[in-house]
Protein backbone atom coordinates (compact mmCIF):
# COMPACT_ATOMS: atom_id res chain seq x y z
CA UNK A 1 129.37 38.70 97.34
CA UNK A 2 129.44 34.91 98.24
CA UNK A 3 127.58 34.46 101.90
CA UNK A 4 128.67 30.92 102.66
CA UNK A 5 127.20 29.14 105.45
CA UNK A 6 129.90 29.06 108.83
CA UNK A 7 129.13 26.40 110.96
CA UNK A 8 128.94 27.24 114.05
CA UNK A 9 129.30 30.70 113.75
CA UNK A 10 125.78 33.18 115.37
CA UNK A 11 123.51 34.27 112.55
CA UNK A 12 122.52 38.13 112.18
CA UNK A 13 119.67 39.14 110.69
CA UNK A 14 119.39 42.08 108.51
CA UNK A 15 115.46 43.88 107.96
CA UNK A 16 115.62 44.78 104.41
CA UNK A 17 113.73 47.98 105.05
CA UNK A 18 113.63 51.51 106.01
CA UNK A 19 117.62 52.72 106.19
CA UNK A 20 118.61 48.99 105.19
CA UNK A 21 118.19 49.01 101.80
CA UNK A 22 120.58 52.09 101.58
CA UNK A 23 123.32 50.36 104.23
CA UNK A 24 122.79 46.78 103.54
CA UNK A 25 126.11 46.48 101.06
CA UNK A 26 128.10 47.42 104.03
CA UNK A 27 126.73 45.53 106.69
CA UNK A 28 126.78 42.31 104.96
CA UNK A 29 130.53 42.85 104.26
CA UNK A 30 130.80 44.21 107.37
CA UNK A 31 129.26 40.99 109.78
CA UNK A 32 130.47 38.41 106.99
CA UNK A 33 134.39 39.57 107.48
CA UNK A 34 134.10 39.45 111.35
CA UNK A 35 133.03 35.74 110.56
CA UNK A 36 129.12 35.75 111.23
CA UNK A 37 126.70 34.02 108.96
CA UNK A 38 124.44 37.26 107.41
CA UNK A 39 120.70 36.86 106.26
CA UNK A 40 118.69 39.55 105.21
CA UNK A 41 114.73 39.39 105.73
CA UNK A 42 114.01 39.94 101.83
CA UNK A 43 111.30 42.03 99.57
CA UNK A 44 108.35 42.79 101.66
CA UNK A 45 105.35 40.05 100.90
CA UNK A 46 101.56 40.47 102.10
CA UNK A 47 102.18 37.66 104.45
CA UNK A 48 104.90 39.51 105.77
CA UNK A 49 102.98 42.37 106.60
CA UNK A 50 99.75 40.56 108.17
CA UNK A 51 101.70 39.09 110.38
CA UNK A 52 103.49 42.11 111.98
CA UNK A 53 100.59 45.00 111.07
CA UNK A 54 99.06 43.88 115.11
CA UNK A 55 102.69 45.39 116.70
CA UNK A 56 102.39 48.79 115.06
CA UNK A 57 101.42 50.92 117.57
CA UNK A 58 100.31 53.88 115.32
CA UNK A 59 98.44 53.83 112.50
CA UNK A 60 100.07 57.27 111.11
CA UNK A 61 103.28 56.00 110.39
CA UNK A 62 104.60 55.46 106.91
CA UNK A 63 103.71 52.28 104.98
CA UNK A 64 107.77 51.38 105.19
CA UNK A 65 107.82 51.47 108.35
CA UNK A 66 104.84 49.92 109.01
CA UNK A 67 106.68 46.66 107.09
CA UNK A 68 109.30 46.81 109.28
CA UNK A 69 106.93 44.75 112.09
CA UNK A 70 106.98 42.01 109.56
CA UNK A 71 110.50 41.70 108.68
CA UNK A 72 111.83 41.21 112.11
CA UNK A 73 109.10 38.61 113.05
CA UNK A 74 110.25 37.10 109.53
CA UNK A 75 114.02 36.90 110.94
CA UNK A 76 113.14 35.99 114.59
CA UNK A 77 111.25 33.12 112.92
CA UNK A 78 114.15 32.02 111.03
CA UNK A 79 116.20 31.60 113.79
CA UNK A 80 118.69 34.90 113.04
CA UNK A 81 120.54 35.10 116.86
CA UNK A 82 121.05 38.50 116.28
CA UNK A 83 119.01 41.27 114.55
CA UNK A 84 121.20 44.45 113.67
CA UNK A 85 119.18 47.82 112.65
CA UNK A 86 121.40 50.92 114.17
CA UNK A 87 120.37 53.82 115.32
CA UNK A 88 121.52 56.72 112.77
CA UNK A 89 120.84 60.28 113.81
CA UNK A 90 123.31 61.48 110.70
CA UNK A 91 123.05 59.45 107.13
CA UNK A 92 126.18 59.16 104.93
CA UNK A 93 127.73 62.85 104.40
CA UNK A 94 127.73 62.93 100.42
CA UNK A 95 128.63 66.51 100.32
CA UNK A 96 125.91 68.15 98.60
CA UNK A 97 123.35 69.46 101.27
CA UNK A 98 123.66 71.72 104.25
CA UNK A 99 123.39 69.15 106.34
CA UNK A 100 122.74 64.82 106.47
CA UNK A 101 120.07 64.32 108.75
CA UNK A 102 117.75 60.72 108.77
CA UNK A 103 114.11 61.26 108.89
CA UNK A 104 113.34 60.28 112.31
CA UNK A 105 111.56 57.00 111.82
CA UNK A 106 114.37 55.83 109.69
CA UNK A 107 117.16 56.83 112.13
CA UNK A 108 115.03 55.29 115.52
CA UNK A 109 112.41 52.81 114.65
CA UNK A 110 115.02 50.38 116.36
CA UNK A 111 113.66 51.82 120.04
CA UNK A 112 110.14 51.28 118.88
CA UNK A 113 110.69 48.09 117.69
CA UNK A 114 112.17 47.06 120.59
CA UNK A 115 109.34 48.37 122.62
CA UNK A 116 106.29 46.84 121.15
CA UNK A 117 107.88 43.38 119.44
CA UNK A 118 107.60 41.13 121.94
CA UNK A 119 108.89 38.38 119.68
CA UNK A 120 112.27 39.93 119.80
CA UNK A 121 113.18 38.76 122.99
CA UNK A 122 113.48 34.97 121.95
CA UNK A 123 116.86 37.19 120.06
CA UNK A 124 119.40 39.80 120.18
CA UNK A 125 117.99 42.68 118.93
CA UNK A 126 120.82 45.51 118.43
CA UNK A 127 120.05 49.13 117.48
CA UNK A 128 122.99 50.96 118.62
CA UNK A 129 123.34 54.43 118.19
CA UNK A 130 126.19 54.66 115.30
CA UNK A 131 127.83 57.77 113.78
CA UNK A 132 128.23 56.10 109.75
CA UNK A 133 130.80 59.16 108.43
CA UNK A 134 133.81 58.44 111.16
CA UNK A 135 134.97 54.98 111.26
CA UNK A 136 137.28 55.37 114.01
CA UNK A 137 134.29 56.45 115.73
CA UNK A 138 132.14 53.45 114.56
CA UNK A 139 134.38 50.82 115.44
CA UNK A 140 134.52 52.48 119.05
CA UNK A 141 131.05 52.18 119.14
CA UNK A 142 130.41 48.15 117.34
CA UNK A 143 133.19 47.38 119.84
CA UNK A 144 130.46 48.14 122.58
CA UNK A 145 127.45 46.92 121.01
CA UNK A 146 129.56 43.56 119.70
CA UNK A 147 131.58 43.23 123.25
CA UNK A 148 129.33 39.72 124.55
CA UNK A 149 131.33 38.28 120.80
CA UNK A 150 134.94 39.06 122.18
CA UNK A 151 135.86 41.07 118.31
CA UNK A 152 139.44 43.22 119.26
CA UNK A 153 139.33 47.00 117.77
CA UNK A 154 141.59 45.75 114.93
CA UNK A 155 139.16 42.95 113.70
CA UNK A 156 136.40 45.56 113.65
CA UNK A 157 138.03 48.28 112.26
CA UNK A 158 139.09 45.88 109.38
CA UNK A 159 135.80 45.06 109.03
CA UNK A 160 134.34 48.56 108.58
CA UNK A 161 137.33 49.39 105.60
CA UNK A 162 136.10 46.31 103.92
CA UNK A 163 132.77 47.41 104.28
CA UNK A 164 133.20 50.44 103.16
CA UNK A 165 134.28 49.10 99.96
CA UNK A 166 131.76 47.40 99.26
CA UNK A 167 129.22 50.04 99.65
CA UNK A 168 131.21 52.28 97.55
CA UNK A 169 131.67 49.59 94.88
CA UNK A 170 127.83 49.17 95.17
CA UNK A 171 126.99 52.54 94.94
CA UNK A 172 129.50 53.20 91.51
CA UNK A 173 127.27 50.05 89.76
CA UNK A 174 124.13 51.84 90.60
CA UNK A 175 125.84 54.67 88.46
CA UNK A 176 127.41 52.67 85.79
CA UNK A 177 123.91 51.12 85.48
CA UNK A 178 122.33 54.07 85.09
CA UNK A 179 124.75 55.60 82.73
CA UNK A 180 124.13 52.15 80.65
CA UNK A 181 120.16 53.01 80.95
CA UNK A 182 120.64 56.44 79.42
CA UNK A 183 122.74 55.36 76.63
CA UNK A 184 119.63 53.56 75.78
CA UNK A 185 117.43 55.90 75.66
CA UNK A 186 119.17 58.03 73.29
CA UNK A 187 120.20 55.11 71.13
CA UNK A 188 116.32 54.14 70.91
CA UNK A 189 114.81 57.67 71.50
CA UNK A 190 112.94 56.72 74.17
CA UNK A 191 111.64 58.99 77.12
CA UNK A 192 112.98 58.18 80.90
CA UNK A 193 111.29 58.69 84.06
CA UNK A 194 113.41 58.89 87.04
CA UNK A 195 111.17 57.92 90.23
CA UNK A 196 112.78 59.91 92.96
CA UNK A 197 111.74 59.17 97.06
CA UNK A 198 113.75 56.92 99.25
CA UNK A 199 115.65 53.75 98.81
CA UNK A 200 113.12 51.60 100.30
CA UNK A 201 110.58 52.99 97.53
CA UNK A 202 112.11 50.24 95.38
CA UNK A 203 110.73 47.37 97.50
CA UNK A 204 108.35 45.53 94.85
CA UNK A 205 105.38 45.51 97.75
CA UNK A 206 105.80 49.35 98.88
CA UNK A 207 106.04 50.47 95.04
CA UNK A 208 103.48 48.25 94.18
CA UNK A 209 105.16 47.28 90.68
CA UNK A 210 104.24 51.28 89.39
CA UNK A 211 108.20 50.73 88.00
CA UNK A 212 106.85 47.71 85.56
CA UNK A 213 104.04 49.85 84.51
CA UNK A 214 106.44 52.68 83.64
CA UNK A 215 107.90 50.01 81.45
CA UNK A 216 105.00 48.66 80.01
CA UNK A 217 104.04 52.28 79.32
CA UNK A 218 106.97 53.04 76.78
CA UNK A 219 109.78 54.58 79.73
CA UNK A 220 112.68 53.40 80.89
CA UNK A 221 112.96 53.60 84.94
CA UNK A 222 115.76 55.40 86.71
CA UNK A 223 116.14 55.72 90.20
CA UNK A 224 117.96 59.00 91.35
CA UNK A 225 121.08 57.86 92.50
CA UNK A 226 121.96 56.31 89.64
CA UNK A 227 122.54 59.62 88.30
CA UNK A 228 125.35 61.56 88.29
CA UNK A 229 125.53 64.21 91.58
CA UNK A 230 126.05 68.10 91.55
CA UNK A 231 125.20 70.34 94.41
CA UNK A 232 122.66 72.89 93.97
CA UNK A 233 123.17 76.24 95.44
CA UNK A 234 119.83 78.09 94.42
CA UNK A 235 117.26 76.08 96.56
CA UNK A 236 114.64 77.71 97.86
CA UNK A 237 114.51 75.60 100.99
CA UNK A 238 117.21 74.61 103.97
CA UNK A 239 118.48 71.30 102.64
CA UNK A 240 119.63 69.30 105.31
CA UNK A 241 118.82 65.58 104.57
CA UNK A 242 120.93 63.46 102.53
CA UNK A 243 117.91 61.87 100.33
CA UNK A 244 116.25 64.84 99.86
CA UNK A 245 119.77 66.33 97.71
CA UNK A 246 119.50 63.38 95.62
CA UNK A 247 115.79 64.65 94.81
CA UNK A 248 116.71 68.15 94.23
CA UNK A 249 119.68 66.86 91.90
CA UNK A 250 117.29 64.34 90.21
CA UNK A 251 115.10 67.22 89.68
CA UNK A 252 117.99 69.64 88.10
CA UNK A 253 118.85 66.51 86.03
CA UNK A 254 115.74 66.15 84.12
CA UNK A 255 116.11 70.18 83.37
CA UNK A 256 119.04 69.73 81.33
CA UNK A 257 117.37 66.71 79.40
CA UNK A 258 114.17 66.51 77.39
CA UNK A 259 114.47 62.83 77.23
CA UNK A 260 114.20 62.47 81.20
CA UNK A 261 111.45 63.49 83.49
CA UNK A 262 110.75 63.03 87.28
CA UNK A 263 108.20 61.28 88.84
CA UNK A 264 108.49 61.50 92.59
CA UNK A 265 106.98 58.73 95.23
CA UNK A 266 105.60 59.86 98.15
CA UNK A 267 104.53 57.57 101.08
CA UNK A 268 101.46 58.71 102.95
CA UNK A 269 102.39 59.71 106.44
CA UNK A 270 105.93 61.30 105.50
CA UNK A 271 105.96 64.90 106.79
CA UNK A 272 109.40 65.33 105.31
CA UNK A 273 108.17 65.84 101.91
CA UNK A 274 105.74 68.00 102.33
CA UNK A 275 109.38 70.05 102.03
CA UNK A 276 110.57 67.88 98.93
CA UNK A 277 107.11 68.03 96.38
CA UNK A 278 106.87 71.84 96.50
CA UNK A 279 111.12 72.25 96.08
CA UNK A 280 111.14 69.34 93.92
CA UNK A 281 107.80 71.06 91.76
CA UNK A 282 109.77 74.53 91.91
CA UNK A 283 112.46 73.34 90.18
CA UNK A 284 111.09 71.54 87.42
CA UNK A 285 108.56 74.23 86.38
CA UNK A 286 110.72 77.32 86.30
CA UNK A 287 112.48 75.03 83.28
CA UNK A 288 108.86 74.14 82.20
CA UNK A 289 109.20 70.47 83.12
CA UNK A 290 106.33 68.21 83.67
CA UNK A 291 106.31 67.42 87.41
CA UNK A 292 104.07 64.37 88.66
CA UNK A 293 103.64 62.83 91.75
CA UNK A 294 102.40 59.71 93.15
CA UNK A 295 101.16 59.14 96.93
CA UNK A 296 101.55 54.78 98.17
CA UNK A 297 100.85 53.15 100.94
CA UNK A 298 99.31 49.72 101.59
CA UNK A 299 96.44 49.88 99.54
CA UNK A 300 97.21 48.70 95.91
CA UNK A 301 94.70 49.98 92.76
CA UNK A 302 96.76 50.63 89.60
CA UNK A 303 93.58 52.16 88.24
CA UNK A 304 94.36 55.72 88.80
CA UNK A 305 98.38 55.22 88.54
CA UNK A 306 97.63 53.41 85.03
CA UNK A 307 95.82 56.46 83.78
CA UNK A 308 98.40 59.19 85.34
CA UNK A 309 100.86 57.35 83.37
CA UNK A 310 99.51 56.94 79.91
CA UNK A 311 98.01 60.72 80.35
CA UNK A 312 102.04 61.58 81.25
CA UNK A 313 103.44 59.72 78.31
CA UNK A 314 100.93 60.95 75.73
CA UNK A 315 101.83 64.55 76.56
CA UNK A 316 105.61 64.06 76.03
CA UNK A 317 105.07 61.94 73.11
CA UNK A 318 102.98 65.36 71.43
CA UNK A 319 105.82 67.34 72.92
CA UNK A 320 108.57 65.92 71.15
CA UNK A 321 106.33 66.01 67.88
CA UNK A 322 106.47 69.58 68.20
């Protein structure tokens, strides 16, 4: 989609982090139909993340979140008169788990940013508390946060169908994409390693480029929603987080294909997957998969990675010999 400049129209700022990179699709359509010029802070940089690491008030946090500092002083310094990350106790209900939960720090970072950026105040920062899966809902609740711009009900509502286009439209390329990659991989007989975590994971300075390594290694890369979704009834675990289904599918995937194996990011500090590497393990070794697992956070050595990889690929290469 086309983001031409308005003139005189307020600027919002979108952090391309955390639950952003899942919901950006639909806010861009969403604040570009209600007339708003839309920027969005772009991949994470080291320069980006010096300059906010002096805000984060707790060194425990995840590395993605931890970037987050650096994207909004990146769109306060770019003049963005509004900065938009909401609030989102429930993520998009895609049917497959027992429940939708957001990790915590995804779903309200917005009320610690807001409480140690002091920068923010020279903008509009807006972190509204949001409910994603009930647009009538949602535009009752934008009306409030969005009330100092004068948009009726009926202009916002608009703007969330629209929206909600878009995302789905996004979200079926991701698919066709990865139905495209697969085709591949049987044409060529190539292995595939699906890196399952979180959206953000894909952010060239949080993965650290392991995805171009894969390559360079001999595997295609797939991430896990590009593949097609089933709900899994015999988990060993209460599944009640959106992201984490896509894992478990992911990991079900790669049973019913020898061509396609998982290797799952984790980001150090993330006490949510101390659930998802032991369900995500379980289910790839009862179907003797390979299961491999890489931990990233700010530090970047390749070293170790580089090695985990080749040692992976060699032992599916002598696999498939056999």
């Amino acid at each position: 989609m086309k983001n031409e400049k308005k003139e005189g129209a307020p600027t919002v700022g979108l952090p391309l982090c955390l639950g952003m990179y899942e919901f950006a699709p639909f806010w861009r359509a969403f604040f570009d139909k209600l007339g708003f010029n839309v920027i969005l802070s772009g991949f994470t940089n080291k320069s980006m993340v010096s300059k906010g690491q002096y805000t984060i008030p707790s060194d425990t946090v995840c590395y993605p979140a931890k970037v987050m500092h650096g994207h909004m002083l990146s769109l306060v310094s770019r003049g963005a008169d509004i900065i938009f990350y909401p609030s989102m106790t429930f993520n998009i209900d895609e049917g497959y788990g027992d429940n939708n939960y957001n990790c915590p720090v995804v779903a309200y970072y917005g009320e610690l940013l807001d409480a140690n950026l002091e920068d923010l105040k020279q903008t509009r920062f807006l972190f509204p508390y949001i409910n994603i899966n009930n647009l009538k809902q949602l535009a009752k609740e934008l009306e409030v946060a969005l009330k100092d711009w004068k948009l009726s009900r009926k202009e916002i509502s608009r703007a969330l169908e629209y929206a909600e286009a878009e995302y789905y439209a996004y979200k079926d390329a991701v698919r066709k994409e990865g139905d495209r990659v697969r085709k591949y991989i049987e044409d060529n007989h190539m292995n595939a390693l699906v890196f399952i975590g979180r959206p953000y994971h894909i952010d060239p300075e949080v993965c650290h480029g392991i995805d171009k390594l894969a390559n360079e290694t001999g595997f295609a890369v797939l991430s896990e929603d590009s593949l097609p979704m089933q709900k899994i009834e015999d988990l060993k675990v209460y599944n009640q987080w959106t992201f984490h289904s896509r894992l478990y599918n992911a990991a079900r995937f790669a049973t019913e294909h020898d061509n396609i194996d998982i290797l799952q990011l984790v980001s150090f500090g993330c006490g949510l997957d101390a659930i998802t590497t032991d369900e995500v393990k379980r289910i790839l070794e009862e179907k003797n998969k390979l299961y491999t697992q890489i931990k990233i956070d700010e530090i970047t050595n390749l070293g170790a990675v580089k090695i985990r990889m080749r040692s992976l690929k060699g032992v599916l290469d002598e696999r498939n010999v056999h």
